[in-house]
Protein backbone atom coordinates (compact mmCIF):
# COMPACT_ATOMS: atom_id res chain seq x y z
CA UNK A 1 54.85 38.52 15.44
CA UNK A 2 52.84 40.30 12.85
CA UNK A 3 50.03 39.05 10.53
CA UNK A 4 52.74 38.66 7.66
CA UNK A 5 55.03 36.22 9.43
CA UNK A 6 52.11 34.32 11.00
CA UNK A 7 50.96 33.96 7.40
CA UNK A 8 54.42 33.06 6.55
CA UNK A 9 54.44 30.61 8.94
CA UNK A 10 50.92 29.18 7.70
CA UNK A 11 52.83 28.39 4.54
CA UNK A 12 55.47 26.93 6.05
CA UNK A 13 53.70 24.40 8.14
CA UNK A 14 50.58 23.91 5.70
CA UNK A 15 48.64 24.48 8.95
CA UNK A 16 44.59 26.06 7.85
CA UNK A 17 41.17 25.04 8.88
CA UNK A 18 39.03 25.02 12.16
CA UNK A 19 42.12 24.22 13.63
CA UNK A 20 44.28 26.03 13.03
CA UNK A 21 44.09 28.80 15.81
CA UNK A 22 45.01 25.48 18.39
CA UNK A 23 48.11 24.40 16.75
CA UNK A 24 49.49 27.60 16.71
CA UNK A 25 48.99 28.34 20.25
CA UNK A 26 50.16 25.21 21.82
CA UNK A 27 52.87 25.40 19.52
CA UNK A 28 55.13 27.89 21.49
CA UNK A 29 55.03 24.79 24.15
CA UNK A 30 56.00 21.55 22.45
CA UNK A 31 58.14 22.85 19.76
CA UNK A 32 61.31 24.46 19.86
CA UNK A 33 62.20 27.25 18.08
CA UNK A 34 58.75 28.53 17.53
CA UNK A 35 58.27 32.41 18.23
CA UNK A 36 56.77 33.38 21.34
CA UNK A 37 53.63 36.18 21.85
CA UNK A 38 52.01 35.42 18.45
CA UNK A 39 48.45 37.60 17.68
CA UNK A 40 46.09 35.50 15.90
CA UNK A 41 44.78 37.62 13.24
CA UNK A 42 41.52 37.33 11.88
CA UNK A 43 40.22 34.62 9.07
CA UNK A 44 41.82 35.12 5.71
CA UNK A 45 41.85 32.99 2.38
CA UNK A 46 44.72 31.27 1.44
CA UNK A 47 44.46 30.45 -2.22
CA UNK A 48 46.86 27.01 -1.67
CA UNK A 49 44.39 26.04 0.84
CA UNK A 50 41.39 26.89 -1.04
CA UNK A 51 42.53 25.06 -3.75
CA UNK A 52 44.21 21.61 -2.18
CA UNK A 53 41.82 21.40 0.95
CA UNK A 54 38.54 22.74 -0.69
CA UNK A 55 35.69 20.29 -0.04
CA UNK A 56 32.23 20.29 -0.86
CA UNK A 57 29.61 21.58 2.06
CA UNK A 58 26.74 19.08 3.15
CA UNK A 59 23.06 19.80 1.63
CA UNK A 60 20.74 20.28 4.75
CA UNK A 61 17.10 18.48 4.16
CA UNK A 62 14.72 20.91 2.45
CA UNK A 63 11.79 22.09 4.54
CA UNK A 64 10.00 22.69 1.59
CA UNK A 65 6.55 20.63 1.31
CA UNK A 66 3.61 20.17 -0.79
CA UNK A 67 -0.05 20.71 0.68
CA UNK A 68 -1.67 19.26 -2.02
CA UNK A 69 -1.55 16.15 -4.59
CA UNK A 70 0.51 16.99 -7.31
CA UNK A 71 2.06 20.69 -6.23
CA UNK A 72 5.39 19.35 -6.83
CA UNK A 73 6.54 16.40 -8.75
CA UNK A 74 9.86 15.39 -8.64
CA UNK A 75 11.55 13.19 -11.30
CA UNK A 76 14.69 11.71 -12.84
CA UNK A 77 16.27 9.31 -15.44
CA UNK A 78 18.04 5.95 -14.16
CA UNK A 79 19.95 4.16 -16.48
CA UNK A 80 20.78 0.07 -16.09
CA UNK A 81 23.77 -1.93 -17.69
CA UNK A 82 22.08 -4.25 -19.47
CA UNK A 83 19.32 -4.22 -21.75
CA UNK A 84 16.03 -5.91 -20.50
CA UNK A 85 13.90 -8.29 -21.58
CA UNK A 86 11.64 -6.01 -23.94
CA UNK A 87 15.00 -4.56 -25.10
CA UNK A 88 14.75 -0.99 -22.15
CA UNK A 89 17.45 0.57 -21.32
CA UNK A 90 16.55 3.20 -18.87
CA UNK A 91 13.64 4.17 -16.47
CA UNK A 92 12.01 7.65 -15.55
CA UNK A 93 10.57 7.74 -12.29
CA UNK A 94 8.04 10.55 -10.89
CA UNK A 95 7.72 10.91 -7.15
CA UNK A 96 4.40 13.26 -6.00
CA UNK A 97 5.72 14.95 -3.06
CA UNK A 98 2.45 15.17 -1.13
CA UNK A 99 1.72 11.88 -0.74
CA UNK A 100 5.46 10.00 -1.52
CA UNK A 101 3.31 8.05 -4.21
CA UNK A 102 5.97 7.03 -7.29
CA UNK A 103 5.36 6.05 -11.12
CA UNK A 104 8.35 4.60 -13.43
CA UNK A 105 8.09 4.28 -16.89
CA UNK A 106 10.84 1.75 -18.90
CA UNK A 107 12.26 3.58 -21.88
CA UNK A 108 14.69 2.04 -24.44
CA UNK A 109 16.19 5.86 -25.30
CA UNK A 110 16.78 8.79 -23.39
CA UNK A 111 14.56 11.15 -25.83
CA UNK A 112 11.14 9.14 -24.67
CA UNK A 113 11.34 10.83 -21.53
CA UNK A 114 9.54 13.71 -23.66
CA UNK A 115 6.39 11.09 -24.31
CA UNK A 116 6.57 9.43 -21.29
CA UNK A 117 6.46 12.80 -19.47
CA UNK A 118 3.21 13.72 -21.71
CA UNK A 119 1.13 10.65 -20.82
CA UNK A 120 2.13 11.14 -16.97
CA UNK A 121 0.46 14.77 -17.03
CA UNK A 122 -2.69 13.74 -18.87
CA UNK A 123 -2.80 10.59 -16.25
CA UNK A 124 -3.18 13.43 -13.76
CA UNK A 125 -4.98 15.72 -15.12
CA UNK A 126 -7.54 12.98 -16.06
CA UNK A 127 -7.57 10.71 -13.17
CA UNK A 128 -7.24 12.94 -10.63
CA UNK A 129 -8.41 16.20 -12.20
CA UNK A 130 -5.85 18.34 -10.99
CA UNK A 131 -3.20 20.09 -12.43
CA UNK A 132 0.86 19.70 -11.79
CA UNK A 133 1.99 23.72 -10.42
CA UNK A 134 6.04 22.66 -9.96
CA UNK A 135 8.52 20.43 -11.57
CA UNK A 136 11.57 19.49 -10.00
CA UNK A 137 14.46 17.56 -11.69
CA UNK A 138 18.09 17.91 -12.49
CA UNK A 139 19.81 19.64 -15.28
CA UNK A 140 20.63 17.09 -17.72
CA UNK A 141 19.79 16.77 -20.88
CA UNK A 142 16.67 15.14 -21.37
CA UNK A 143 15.14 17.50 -19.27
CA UNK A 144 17.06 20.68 -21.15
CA UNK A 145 15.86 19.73 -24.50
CA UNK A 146 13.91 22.54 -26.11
CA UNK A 147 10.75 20.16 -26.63
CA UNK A 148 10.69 19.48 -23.12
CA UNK A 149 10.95 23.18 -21.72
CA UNK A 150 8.09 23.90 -24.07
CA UNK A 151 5.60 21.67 -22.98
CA UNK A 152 6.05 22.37 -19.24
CA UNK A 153 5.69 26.17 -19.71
CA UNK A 154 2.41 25.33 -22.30
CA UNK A 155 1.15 23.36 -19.63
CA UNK A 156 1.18 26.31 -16.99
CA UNK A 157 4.41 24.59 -14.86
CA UNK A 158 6.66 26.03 -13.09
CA UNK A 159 10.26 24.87 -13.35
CA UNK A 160 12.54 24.10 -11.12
CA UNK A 161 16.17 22.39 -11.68
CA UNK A 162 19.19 21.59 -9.67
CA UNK A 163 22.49 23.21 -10.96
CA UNK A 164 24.22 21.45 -12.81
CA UNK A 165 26.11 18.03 -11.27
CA UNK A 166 24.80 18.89 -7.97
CA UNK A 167 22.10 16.37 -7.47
CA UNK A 168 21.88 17.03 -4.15
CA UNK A 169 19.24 19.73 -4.66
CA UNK A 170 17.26 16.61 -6.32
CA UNK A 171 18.19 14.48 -3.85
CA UNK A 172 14.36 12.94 -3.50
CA UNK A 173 14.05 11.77 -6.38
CA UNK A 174 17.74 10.74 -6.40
CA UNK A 175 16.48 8.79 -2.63
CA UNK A 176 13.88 7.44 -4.57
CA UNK A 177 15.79 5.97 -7.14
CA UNK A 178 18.17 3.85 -4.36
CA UNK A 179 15.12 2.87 -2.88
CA UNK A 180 13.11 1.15 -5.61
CA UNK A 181 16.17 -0.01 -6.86
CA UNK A 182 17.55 -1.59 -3.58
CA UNK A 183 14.21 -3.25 -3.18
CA UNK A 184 14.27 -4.64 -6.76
CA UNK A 185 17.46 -5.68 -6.82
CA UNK A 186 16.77 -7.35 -3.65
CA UNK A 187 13.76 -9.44 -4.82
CA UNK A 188 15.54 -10.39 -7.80
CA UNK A 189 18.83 -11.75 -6.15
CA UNK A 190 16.58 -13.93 -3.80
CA UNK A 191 14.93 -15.56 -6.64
CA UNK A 192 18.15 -16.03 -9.17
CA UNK A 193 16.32 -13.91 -11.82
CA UNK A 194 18.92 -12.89 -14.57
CA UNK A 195 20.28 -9.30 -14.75
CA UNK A 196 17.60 -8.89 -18.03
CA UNK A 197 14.63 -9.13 -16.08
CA UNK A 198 15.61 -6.01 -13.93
CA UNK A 199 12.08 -4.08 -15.45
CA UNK A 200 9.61 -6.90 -13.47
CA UNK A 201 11.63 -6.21 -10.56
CA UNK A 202 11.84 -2.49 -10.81
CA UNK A 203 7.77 -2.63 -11.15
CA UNK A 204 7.02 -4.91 -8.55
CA UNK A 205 9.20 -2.82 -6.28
CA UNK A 206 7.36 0.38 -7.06
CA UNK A 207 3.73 -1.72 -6.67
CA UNK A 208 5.34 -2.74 -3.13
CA UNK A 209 6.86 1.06 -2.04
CA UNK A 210 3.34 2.47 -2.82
CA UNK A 211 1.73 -0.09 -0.19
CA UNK A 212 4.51 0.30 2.38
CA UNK A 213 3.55 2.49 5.50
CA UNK A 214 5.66 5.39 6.14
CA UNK A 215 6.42 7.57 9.44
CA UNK A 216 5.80 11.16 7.51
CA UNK A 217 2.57 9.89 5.90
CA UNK A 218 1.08 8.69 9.85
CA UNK A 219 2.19 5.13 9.23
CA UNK A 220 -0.47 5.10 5.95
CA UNK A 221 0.71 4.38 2.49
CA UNK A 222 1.15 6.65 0.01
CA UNK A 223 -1.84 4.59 -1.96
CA UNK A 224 -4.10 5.60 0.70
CA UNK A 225 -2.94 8.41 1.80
CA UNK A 226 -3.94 10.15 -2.14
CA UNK A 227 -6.28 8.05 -2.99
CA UNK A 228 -8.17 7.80 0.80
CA UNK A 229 -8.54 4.52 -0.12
CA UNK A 230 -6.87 1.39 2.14
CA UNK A 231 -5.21 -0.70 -0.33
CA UNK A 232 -5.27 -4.18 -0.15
CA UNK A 233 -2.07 -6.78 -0.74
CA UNK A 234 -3.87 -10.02 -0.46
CA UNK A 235 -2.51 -10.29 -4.19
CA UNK A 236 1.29 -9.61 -3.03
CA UNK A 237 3.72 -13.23 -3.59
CA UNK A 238 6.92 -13.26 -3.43
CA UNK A 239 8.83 -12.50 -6.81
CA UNK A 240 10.33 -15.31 -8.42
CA UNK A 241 8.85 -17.95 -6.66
CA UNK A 242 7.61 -20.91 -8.56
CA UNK A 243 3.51 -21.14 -9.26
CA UNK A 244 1.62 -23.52 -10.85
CA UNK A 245 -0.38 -21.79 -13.74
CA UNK A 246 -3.62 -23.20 -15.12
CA UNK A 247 -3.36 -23.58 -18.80
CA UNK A 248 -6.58 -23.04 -21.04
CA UNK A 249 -7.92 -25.79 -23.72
CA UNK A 250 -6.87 -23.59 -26.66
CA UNK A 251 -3.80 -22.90 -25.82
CA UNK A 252 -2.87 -27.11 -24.66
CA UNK A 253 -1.10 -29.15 -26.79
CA UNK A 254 -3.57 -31.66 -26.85
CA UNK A 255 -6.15 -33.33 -24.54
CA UNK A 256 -3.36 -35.50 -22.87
CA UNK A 257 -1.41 -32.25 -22.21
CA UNK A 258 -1.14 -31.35 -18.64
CA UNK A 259 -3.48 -28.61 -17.15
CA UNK A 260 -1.49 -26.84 -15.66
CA UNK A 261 2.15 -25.98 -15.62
CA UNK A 262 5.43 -24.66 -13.55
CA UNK A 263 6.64 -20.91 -13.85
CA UNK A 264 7.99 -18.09 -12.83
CA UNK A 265 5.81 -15.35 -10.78
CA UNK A 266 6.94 -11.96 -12.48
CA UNK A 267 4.25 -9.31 -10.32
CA UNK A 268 0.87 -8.10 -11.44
CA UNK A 269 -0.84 -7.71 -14.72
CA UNK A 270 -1.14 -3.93 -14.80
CA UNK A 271 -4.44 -4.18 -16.99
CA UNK A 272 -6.89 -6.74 -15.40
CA UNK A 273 -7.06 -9.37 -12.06
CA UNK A 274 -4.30 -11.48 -13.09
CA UNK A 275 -0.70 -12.08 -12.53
CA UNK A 276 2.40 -11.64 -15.07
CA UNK A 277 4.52 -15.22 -15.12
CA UNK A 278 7.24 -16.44 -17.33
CA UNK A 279 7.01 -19.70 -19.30
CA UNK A 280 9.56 -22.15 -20.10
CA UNK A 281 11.76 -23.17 -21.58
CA UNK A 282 11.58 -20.40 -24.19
CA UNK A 283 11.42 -17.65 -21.50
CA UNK A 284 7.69 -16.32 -23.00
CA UNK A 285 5.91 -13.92 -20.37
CA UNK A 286 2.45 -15.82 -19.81
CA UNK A 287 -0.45 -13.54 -18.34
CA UNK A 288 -3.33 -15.99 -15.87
CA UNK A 289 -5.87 -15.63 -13.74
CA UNK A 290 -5.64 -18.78 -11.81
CA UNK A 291 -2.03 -20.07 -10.22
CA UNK A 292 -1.42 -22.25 -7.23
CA UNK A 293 1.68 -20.86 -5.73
CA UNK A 294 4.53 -22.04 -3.81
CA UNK A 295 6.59 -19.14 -2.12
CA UNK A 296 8.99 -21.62 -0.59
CA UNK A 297 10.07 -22.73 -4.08
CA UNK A 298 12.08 -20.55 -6.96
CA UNK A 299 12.49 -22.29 -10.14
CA UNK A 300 15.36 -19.90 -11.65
CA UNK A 301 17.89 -21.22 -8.82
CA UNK A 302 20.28 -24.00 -9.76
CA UNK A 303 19.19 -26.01 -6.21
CA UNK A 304 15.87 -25.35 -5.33
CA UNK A 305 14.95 -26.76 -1.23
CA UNK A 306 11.85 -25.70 -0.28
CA UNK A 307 11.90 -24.74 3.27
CA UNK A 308 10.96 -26.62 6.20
CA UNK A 309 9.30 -24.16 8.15
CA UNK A 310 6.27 -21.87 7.53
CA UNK A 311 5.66 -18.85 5.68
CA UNK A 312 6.97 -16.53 9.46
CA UNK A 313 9.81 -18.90 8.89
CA UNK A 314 9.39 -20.89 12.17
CA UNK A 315 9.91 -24.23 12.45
CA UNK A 316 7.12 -26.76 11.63
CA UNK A 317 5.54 -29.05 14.07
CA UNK A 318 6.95 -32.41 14.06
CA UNK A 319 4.12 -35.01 12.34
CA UNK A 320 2.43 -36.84 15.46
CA UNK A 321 1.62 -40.68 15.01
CA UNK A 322 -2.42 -41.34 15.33
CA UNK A 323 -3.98 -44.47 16.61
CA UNK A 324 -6.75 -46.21 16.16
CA UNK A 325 -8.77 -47.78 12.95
CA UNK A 326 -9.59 -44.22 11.13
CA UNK A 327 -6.40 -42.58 11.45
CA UNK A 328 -5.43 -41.47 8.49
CA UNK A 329 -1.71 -39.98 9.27
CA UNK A 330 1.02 -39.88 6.44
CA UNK A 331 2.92 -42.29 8.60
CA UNK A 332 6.41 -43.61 6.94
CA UNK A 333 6.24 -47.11 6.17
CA UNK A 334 7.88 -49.96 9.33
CA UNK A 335 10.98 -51.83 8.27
CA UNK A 336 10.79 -55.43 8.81
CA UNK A 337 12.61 -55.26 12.15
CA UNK A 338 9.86 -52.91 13.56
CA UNK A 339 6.88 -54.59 11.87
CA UNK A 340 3.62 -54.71 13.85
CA UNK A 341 2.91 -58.49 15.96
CA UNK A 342 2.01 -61.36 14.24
CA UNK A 343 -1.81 -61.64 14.33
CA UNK A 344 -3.35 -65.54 14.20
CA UNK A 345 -5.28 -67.15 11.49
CA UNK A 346 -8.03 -69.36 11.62
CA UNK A 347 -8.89 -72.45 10.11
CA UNK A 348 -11.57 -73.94 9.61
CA UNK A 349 -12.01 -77.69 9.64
CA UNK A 350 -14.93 -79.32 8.57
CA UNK A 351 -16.90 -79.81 5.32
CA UNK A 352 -19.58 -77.36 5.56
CA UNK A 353 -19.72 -73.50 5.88
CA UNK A 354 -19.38 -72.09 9.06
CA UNK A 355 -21.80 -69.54 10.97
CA UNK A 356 -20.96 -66.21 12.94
CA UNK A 357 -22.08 -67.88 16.24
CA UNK A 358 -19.31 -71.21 15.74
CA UNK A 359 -16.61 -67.87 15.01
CA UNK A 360 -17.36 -65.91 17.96
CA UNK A 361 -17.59 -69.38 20.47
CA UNK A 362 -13.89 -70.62 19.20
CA UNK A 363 -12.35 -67.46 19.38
CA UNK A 364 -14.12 -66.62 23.43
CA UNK A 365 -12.23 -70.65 23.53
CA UNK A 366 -8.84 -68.97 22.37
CA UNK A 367 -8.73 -65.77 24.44
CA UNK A 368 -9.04 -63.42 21.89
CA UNK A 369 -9.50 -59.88 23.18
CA UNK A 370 -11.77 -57.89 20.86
CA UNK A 371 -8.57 -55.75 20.31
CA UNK A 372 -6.94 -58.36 18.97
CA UNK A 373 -9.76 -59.63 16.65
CA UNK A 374 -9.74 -56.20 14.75
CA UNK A 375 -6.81 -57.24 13.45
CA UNK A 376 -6.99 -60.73 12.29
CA UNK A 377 -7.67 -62.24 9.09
CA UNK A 378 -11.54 -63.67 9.63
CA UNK A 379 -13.07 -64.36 6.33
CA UNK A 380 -16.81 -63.64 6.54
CA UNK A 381 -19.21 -66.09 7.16
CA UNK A 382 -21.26 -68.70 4.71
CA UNK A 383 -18.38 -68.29 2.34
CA UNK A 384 -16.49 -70.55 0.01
CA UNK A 385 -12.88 -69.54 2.23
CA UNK A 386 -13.64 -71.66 4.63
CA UNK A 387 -14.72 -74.69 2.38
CA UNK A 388 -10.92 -75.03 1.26
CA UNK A 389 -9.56 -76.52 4.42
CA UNK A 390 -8.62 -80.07 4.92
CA UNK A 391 -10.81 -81.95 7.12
CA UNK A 392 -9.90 -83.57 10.07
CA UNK A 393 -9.75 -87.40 10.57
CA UNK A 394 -12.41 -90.07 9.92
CA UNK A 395 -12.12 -91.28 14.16
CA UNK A 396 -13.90 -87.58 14.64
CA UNK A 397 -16.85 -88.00 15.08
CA UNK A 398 -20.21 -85.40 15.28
CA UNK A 399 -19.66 -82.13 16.00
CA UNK A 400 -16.34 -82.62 16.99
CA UNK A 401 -15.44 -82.58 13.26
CA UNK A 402 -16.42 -79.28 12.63
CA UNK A 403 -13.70 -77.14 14.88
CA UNK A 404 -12.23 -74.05 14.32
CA UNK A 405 -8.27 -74.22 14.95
CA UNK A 406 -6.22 -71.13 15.86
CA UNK A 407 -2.77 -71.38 13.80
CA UNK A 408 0.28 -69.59 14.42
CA UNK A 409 -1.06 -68.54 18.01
CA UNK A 410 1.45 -67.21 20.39
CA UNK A 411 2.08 -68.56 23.87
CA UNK A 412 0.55 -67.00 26.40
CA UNK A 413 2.65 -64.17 28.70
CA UNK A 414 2.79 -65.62 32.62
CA UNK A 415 1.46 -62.81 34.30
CA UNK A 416 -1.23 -61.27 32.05
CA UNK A 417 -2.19 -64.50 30.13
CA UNK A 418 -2.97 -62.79 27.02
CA UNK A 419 -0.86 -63.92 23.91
CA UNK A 420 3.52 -62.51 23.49
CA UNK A 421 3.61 -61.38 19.80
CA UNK A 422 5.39 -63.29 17.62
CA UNK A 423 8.38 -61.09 15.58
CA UNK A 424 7.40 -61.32 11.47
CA UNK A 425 10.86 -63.26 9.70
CA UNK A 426 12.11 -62.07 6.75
CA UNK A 427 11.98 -64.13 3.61
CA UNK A 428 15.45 -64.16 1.75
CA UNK A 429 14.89 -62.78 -1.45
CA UNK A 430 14.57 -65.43 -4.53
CA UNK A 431 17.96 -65.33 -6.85
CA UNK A 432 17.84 -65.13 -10.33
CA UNK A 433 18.16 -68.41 -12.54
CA UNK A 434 22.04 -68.02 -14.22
CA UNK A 435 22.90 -67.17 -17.66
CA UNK A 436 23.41 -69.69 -20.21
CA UNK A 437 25.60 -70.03 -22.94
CA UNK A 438 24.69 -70.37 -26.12
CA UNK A 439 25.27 -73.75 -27.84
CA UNK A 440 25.09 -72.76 -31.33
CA UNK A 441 28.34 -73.25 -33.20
CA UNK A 442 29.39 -70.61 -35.77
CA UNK A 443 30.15 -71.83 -39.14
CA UNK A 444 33.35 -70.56 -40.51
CA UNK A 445 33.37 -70.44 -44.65
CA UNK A 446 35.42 -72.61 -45.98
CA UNK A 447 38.50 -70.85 -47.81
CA UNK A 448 41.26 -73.63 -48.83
CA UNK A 449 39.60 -77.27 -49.00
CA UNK A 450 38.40 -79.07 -51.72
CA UNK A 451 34.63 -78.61 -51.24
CA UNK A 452 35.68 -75.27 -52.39
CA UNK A 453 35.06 -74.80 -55.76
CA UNK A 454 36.11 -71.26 -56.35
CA UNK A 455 39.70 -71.49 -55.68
CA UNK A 456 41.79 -69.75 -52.50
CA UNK A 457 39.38 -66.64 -52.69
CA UNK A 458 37.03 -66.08 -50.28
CA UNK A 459 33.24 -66.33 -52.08
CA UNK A 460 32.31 -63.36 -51.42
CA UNK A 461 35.72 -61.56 -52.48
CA UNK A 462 34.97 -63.77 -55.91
CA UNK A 463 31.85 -61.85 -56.69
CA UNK A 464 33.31 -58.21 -56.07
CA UNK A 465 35.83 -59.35 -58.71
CA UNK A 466 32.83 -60.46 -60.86
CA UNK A 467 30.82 -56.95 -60.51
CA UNK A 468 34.16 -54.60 -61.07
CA UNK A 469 35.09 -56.62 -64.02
CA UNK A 470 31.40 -56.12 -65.37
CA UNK A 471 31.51 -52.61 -64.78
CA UNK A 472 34.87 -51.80 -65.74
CA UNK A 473 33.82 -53.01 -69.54
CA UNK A 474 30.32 -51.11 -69.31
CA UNK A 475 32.49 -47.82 -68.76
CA UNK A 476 35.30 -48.25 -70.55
CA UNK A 477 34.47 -50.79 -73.30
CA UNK A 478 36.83 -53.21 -74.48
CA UNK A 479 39.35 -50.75 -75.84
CA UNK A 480 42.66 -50.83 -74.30
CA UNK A 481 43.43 -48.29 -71.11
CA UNK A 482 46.50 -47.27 -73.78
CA UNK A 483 45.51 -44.58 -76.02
CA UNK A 484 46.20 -45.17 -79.63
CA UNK A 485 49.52 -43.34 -81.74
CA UNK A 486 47.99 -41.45 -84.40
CA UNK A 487 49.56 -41.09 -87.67
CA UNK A 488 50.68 -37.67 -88.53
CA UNK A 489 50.28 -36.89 -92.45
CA UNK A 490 53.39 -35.82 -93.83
CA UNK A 491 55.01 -37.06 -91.33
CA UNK A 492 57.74 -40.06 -91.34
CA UNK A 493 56.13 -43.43 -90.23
C-alpha cells in the first residue's frame, strides 16, 4: 500500500497522533478486511487533525534567575468581584525574583497601575538604593499604555512581556497571585469576614508570605533573605479573631463608658506599632496600640464557641480538685445531695463570758479532732456570742453551771470512735402568699331611674349634645342651613 492510500485510510478511520503507527500495524490482525504489507511513511500534517485535535504544549519552568535584588521584577493586575471596603476594585502585585519578596497595592481603576508602578520604583531606588534592570509582565493593557512604556524605558528598564493570552510565560507572578489569594481567602473564610473586606485579607496574606520560609531561599524568608535581617512574628494573630481594644479618654463616651471594647483584628498598622481593628456596630476601622486578644474567639461568625483546647489545638487538662484551707481552685459549687458533713455547734451555757482554756477543755471532753475543729463554728472568746444562751437550771450549782454543750453532734462510728457525719436536709422552699381579689365594687351610672335627672341619655352623651349645639351656632349662626330664594328684578314673583 502506498503513502496515498495509507493517507486515505488515515481519513477514513480519523486515526493521527503518537499512536497512530500502533493501530495501524496491529490492525492487519484484529480487523478484517484491512490491507496487508502496509509501509508506514514518514510524519506528515493533516490539516483535519491539526485543526480538531490541536492542543496547546506545556510551558517547562524557566531556568532563568536573578543574582541580585531587584534584576527582575515581575508583576500583574488581579481583579476581585466585589468592591471593598475603601471602594478597590483591583490589586497590582510585584514579586522581586531574587529574593521571592512581594508588594500589592489596592487600586479602584485599572489606569493607577501607572502611579502605583511610579511609587514602587522610587521605594526601591530609595530604600534600597538600587535600580530595577528587567520588567516582566503580561501584555494587557495597563501595561501597553503609552504612559507606561515611557516611564520604564526613561527609567533605564528593560522590558519584557508575555505574548499575548499566554500567561504562562508570566506564570510567577500569575503563581503568586493564587498564592496570596488562597491564603487570604483562607483567613477570611475562617473568621466569617464579608466578601468586602477581601483588601485586609489580601495584606495580611502578603505580611504572612514574606515571613514564610521557603525551600529555594534555604528555608529563610524572603524578609531576611533581602533584607539580612531575621524578622520577627511575635506580632502575628490570627485574622478575624475577636480582641479587646483599649479605648482612650477622648475618644469615651463618658467617664462611665467602658475602657475597653470588643472588635475585629484586621492585621497590622502599616505606619507605626499598632494593629488595624474594626469597630462596631458601624463597621469603622479603629487603629490601637494596646488589645487583649482572644484567637479562640471570632466575632463576625453567627455562633461563636471558643475552643476547648489550647492554642496547638490539644486538649486541655481536666481542672484537678485542691485540698486543704488555702486552696483556691475554681471548684463548681456541691448540690445539696453532695454537701460537705454536718459540723457541730457549741453552746455555751452560763452567764458570763467564756475563756480559750474552758473551749479547748470541752471540746478534748467531746473528741474533737483538730481536723474537725477547723471547721466548726467557734465564736471567739470574751465575746458577747456567747452571752446569748439560755442558762441552765437553778439546781446547778458552781461551776457546773458554766458548761459548754456540743449540739447537733453525731454518734460516734463503732470501730474508729470518731463522729459519722450527719447528711445536711433540705428546707422546702417557702410558697408565696395567694392573690386576692379585689373587693371594690364598680359603680355603674345610672341611665333610666328617677335619680336621673337628665332624661334616658347617658350624662356624658348629654354634654357632647351641649358642646355641638354651641358650636354649631358659633359657625353657622342662627341662619337657617336653607339658603334663601332671591328675587330676580324683572322677573315674575
Amino acid at each position: 500500500m502506498g503513502a496515498w492510500d495509507l493517507e486515505r485510510k488515515e481519513r477514513k478511520e480519523g486515526k493521527t497522533g503518537e499512536n497512530r503507527d500502533k493501530v495501524l500495524q496491529r490492525a492487519e490482525k484484529y480487523v478484517k478486511g484491512f490491507p496487508s504489507g502496509i509501509q508506514i511513511p514518514h510524519q506528515h500534517i493533516c490539516p483535519g487533525c491539526e485543526q480538531g485535535k490541536k492542543t496547546n504544549k506545556s510551558f517547562p519552568p524557566s531556568k532563568t534567575r536573578a543574582i541580585k535584588p531587584f534584576q527582575i521584577i515581575h508583576s500583574d493586575l488581579k481583579s476581585f468581584p466585589t468592591e471593598s471596603y475603601h471602594r478597590y476594585k483591583y490589586a497590582i502585585v510585584f514579586l522581586d525574583d531574587y529574593s521571592s519578596k512581594a508588594w500589592t497595592t489596592n487600586l479602584r481603576t485599572k489606569d493607577a497601575a501607572l502611579p502605583a508602578t511610579k511609587k514602587f520604583i522610587a521605594m526601591v531606588e530609595t530604600q534600597y538604593k538600587t535600580n530595577i534592570i528587567k520588567w516582566m509582565s503580561d501584555a494587557r493593557g495597563e501595561y501597553k499604555s503609552k504612559a507606561f512604556l515611557e516611564l520604564l524605558k526613561d527609567k533605564g528598564i528593560r522590558i519584557s512581556q508575555s505574548i499575548p493570552y499566554v500567561h504562562q510565560q508570566n506564570g510567577r507572578a500569575e503563581r503568586l497571585i493564587r498564592t496570596l489569594t488562597e491564603k487570604a481567602e483562607t483567613l477570611r473564610f475562617q473568621a466569617c469576614l464579608p466578601q468586602s473586606w477581601w483588601e485586609f485579607a489580601l495584606d495580611y496574606a502578603t505580611h504572612v508570605y514574606n515571613r514564610t520560609p521557603m525551600r529555594r531561599l534555604e528555608w529563610r524568608t524572603p524578609q531576611e533573605w533581602l533584607s539580612k535581617v531575621r524578622p520577627s512574628i511575635d506580632h502575628l494573630r490570627v485574622l478575624g479573631c475577636g480582641a479587646y481594644v483599649f479605648i482612650p479618654m477622648e475618644i469615651r463616651e463618658n467617664k462611665l463608658a467602658p475602657k475597653a471594647e470588643l472588635m475585629t483584628f484586621l492585621g497590622n498598622h502599616s505606619g507605626g506599632k499598632g494593629c488595624v481593628f474594626m469597630r462596631g456596630p458601624n463597621n469603622v476601622v479603629f487603629s490601637a496600640a494596646h488589645a487583649t486578644f482572644d484567637e479562640s474567639m471570632f466575632p463576625r461568625c453567627p455562633k461563636t464557641i471558643p475552643y476547648m483546647n489550647t492554642r496547638l489545638r490539644e486538649v486541655a487538662p481536666p481542672i484537678a480538685p485542691c485540698t486543704g484551707s488555702t486552696c483556691r481552685c475554681p471548684i463548681p459549687p456541691q448540690d445539696d445531695e453532695e454537701s460537705p458533713p454536718h459540723q457541730p455547734t457549741l453552746v455555751w451555757q452560763g452567764s458570763s463570758t467564756i475563756t480559750e482554756k474552758q473551749i479547748n477543755q470541752a471540746l478534748q471532753g467531746a473528741g474533737v479532732t483538730p481536723s474537725q475543729r477547723q471547721g466548726m463554728r467557734i465564736p471567739p472568746p470574751h465575746t458577747s456570742a456567747w452571752q446569748d444562751r439560755p442558762p441552765t437550771p437553778d439546781k446547778i450549782k458552781g461551776k457546773q453551771r458554766q458548761t459548754i454543750l456540743v449540739e447537733n453532734t453525731p454518734p460516734e462510728h463503732p470501730s474508729s470512735g470518731l463522729p459519722v457525719p450527719l447528711p445536711r436536709k433540705r428546707q422546702p422552699a417557702a410558697l408565696p402568699p395567694p392573690c386576692e381579689k379585689s373587693t371594690r365594687v364598680k359603680k355603674v351610672p345610672e341611665r333610666y331611674t328617677d335619680s336621673n335627672v337628665y332624661g334616658e341619655k347617658h350624662t356624658v352623651q348629654v354634654e357632647k349634645d351641649i358642646k355641638h349645639q354651641r358650636d354649631w351656632r358659633r359657625v353657622v349662626g342662627e341662619e337657617s342651613s336653607h339658603p334663601r330664594r332671591q328675587a330676580i328684578p324683572g322677573g315674575v314673583c
